[in-house]
C-alpha atoms as a PDB file:
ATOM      1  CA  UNK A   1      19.995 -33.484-140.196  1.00  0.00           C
ATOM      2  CA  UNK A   2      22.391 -30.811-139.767  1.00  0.00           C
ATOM      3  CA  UNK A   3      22.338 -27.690-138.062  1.00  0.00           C
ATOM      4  CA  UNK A   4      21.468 -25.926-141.139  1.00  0.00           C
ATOM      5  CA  UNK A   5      19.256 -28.377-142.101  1.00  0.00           C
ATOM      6  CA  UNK A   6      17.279 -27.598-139.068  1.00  0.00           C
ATOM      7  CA  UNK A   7      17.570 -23.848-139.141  1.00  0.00           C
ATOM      8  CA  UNK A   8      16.183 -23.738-142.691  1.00  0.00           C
ATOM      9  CA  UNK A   9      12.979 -25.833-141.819  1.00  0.00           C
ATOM     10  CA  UNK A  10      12.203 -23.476-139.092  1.00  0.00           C
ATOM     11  CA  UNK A  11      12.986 -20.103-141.097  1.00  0.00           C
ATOM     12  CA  UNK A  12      10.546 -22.095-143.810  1.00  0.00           C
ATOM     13  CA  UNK A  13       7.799 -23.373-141.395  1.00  0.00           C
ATOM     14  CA  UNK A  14       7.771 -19.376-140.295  1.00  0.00           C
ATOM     15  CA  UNK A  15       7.109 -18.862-144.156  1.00  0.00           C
ATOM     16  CA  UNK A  16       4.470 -21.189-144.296  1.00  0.00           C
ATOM     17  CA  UNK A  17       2.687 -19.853-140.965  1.00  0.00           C
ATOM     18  CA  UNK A  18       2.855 -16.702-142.108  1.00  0.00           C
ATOM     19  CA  UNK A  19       1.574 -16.969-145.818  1.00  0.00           C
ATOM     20  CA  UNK A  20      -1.293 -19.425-144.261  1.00  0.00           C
ATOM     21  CA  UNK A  21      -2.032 -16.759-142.116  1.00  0.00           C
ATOM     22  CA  UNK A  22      -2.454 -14.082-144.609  1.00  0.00           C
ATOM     23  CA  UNK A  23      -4.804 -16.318-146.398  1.00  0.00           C
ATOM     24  CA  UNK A  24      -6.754 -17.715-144.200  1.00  0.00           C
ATOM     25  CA  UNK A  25      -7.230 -13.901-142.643  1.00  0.00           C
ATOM     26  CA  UNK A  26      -8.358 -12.713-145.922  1.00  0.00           C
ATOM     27  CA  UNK A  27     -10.645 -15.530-146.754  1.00  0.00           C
ATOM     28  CA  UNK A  28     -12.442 -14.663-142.943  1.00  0.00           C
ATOM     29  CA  UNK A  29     -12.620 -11.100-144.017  1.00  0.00           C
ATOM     30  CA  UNK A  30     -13.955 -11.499-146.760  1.00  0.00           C
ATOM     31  CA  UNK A  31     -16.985 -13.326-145.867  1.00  0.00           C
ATOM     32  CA  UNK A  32     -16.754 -10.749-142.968  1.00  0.00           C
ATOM     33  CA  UNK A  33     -17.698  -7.824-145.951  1.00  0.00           C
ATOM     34  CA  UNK A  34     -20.056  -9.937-147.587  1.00  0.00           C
ATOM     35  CA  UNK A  35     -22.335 -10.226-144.075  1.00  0.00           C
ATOM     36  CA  UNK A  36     -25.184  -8.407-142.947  1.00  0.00           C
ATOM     37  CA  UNK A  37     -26.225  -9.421-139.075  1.00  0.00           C
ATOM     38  CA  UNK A  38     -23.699  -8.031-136.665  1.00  0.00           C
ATOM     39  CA  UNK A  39     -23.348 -11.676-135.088  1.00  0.00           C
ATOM     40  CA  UNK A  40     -22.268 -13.220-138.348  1.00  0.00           C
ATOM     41  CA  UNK A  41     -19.579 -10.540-138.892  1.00  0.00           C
ATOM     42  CA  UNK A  42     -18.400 -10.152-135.355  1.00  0.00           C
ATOM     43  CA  UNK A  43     -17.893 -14.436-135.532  1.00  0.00           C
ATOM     44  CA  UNK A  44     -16.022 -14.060-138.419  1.00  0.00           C
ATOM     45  CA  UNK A  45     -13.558 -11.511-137.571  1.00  0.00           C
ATOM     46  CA  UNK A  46     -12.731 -13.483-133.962  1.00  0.00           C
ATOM     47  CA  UNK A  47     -11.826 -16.059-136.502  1.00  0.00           C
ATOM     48  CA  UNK A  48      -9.200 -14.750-137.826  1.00  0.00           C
ATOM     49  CA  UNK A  49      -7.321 -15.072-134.010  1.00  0.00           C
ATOM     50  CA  UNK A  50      -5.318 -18.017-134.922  1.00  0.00           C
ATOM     51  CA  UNK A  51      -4.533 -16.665-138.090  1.00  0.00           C
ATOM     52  CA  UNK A  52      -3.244 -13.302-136.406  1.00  0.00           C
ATOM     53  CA  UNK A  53      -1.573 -15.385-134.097  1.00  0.00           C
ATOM     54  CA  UNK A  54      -0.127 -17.853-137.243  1.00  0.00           C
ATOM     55  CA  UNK A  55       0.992 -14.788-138.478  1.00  0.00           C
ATOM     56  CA  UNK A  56       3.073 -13.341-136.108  1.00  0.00           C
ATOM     57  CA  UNK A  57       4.457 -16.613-135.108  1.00  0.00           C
ATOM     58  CA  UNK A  58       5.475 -16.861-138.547  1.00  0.00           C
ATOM     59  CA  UNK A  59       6.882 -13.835-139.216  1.00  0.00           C
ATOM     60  CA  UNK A  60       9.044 -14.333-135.511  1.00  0.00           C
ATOM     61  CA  UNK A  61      10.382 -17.198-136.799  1.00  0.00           C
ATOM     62  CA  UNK A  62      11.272 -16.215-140.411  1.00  0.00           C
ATOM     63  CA  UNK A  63      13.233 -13.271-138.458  1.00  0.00           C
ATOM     64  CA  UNK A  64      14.958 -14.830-136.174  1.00  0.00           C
ATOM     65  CA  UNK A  65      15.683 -17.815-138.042  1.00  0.00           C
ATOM     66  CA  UNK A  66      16.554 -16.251-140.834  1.00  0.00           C
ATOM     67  CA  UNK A  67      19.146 -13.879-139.008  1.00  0.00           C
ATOM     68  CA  UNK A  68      20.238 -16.880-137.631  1.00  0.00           C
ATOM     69  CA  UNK A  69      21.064 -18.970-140.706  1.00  0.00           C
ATOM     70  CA  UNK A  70      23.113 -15.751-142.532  1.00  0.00           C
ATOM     71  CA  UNK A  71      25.179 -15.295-139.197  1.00  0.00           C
ATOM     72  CA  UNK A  72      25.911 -19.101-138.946  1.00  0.00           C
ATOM     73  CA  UNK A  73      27.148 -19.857-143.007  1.00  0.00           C
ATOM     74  CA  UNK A  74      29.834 -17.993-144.331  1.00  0.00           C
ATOM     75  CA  UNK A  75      27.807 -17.637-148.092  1.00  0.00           C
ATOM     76  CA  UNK A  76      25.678 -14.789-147.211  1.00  0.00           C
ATOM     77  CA  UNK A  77      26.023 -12.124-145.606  1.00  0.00           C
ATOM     78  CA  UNK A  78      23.603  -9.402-143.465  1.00  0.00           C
ATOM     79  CA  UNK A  79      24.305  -6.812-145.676  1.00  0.00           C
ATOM     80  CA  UNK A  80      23.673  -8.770-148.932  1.00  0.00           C
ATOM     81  CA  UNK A  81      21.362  -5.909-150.760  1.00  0.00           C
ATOM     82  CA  UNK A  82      18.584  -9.101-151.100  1.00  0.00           C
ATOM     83  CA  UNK A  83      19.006  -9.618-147.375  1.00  0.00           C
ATOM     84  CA  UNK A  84      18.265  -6.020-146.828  1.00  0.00           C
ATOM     85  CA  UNK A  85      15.455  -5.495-148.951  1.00  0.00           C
ATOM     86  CA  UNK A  86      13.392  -8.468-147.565  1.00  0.00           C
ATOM     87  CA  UNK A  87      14.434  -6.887-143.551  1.00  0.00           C
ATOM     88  CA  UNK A  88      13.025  -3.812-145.048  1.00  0.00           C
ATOM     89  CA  UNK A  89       9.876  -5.410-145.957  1.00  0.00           C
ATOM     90  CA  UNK A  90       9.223  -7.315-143.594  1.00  0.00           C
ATOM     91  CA  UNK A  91       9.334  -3.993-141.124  1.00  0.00           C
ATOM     92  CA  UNK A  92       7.038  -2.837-143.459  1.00  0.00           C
ATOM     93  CA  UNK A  93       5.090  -5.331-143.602  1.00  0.00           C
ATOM     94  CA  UNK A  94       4.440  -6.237-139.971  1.00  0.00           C
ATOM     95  CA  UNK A  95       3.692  -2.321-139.285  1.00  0.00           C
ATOM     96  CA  UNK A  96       1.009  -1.811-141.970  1.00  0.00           C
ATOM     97  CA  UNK A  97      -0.667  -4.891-140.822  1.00  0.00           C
ATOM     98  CA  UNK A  98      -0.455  -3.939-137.173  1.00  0.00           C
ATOM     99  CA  UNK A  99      -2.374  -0.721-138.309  1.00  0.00           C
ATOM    100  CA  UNK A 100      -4.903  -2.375-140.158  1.00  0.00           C
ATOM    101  CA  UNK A 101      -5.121  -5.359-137.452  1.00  0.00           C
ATOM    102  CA  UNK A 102      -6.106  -2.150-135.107  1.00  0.00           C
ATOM    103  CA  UNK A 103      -8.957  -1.335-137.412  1.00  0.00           C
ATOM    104  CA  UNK A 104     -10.658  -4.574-138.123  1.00  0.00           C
ATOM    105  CA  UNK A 105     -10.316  -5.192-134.217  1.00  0.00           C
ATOM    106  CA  UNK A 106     -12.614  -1.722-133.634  1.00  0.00           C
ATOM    107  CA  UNK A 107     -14.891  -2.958-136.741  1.00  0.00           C
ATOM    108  CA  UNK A 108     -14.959  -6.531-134.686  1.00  0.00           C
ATOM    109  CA  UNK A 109     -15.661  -4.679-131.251  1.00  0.00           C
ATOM    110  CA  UNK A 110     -18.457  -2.523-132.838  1.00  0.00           C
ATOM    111  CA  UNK A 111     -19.734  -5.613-134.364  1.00  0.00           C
ATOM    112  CA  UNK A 112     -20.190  -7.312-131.233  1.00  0.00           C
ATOM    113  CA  UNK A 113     -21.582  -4.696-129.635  1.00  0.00           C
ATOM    114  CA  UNK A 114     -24.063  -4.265-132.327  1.00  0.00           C
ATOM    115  CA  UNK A 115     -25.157  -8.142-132.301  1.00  0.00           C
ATOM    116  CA  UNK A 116     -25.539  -7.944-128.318  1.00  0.00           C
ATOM    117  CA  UNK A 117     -27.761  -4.800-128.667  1.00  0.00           C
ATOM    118  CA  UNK A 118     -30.266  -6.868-130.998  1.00  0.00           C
ATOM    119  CA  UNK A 119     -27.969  -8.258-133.943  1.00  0.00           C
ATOM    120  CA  UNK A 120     -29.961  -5.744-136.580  1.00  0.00           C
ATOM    121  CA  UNK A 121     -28.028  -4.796-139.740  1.00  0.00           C
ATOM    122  CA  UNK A 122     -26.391  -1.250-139.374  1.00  0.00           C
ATOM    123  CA  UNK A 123     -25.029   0.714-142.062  1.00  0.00           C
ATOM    124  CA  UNK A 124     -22.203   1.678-140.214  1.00  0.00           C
ATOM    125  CA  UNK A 125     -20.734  -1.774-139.840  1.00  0.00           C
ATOM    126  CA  UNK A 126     -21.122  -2.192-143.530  1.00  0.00           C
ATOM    127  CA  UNK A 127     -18.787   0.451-144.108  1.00  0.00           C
ATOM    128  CA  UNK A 128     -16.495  -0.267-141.333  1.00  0.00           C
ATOM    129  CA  UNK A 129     -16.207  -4.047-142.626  1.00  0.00           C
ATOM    130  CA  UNK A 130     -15.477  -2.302-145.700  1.00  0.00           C
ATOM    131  CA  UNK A 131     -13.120   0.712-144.388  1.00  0.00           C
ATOM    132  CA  UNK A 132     -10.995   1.573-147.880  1.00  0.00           C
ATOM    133  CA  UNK A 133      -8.317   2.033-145.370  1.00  0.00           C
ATOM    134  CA  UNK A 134      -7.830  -0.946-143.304  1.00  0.00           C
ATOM    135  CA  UNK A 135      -8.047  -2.718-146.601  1.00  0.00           C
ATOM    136  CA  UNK A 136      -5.236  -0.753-148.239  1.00  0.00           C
ATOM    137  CA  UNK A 137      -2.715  -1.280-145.128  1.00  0.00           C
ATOM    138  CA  UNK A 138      -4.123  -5.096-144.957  1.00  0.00           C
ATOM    139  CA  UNK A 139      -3.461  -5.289-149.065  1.00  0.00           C
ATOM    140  CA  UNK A 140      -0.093  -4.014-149.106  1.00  0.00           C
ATOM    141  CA  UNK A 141       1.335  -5.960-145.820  1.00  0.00           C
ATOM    142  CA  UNK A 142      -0.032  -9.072-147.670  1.00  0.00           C
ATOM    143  CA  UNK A 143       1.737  -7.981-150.909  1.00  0.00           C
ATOM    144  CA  UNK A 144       4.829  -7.122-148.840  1.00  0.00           C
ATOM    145  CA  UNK A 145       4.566 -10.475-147.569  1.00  0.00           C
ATOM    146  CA  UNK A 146       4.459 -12.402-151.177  1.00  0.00           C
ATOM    147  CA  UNK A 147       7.113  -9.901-151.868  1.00  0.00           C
ATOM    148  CA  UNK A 148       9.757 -11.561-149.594  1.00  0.00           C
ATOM    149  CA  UNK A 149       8.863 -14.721-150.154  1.00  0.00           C
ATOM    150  CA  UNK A 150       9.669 -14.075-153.604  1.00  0.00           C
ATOM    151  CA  UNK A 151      12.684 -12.447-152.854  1.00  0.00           C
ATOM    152  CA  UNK A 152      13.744 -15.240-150.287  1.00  0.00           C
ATOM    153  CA  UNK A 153      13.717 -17.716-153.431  1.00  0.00           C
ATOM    154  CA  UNK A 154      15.080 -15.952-155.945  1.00  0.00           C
ATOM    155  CA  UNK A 155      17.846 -14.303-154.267  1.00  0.00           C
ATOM    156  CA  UNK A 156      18.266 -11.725-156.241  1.00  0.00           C
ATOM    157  CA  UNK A 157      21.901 -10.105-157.112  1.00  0.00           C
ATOM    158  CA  UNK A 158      23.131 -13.036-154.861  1.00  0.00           C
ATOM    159  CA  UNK A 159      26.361 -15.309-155.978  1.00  0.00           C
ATOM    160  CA  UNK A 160      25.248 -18.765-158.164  1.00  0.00           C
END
């Protein structure tokens, strides 16, 4: 395999860990909303640790191996308007998601504290699990996300 070769499967792997990520966080969460007991929905948001974690190692990678790859071929360039727009997102991206990361991690810590202080359901939580907000900055980092990947593939305004 050539260098490229092995630049590309890295930048891609990021893809995939970061995509999987998203997912797999929004499959936890949901099941998170659709809880009553404190317990259940505290359990379920420490779940989605590896996929936070999957995430950001994902989107490191797709960074810096992506970087990597236009500075090493000549057929790109960092300034390619494509190249630009998916930077853009991704900044985007990774800074809504922080936000609503910081959210569901209070809505977690409540819900832990709830389910030690006799795991009864609490209206509270419901709404938290369901905060309007941490959903909107979780809905558009995802969409963000799909965004570049599309924009990764199709290269678009890029030479044949």
């Amino acid at each position: 395999m050539t260098k490229y070769d092995w630049l590309l499967f890295f930048h891609v792997t990021g893809a995939f860990l970061f995509i999987g990520g998203v997912v797999v966080a929004w499959v936890l969460g949901i099941g998170a909303a659709r809880r009553e007991r404190p317990s259940e929905i505290a359990l379920l948001m420490r779940l989605t640790a590896p996929a936070v974690a999957a995430i950001g190692i994902g989107m490191a990678l797709t960074l810096g191996f992506g970087i990597w790859l236009v500075v090493d071929i000549d057929f790109y360039k960092i300034t390619d308007g494509w190249i630009l727009a998916a930077l853009v997102m991704w900044a985007l991206s990774g800074a809504l998601g922080g936000q609503g990361g910081k959210r569901d991690k209070a809505t977690r810590l409540y819900a832990e504290q709830l389910a030690a202080e006799g795991d009864t359901p609490s209206a509270e939580l419901q709404a938290r699990v369901r905060d309007p907000v941490a959903l909107g900055l979780n809905l558009a980092s995802s969409l963000l996300g799909f965004a570049i990947l599309a924009v990764m593939i199709w290269k678009p305004g890029a030479g044949p």
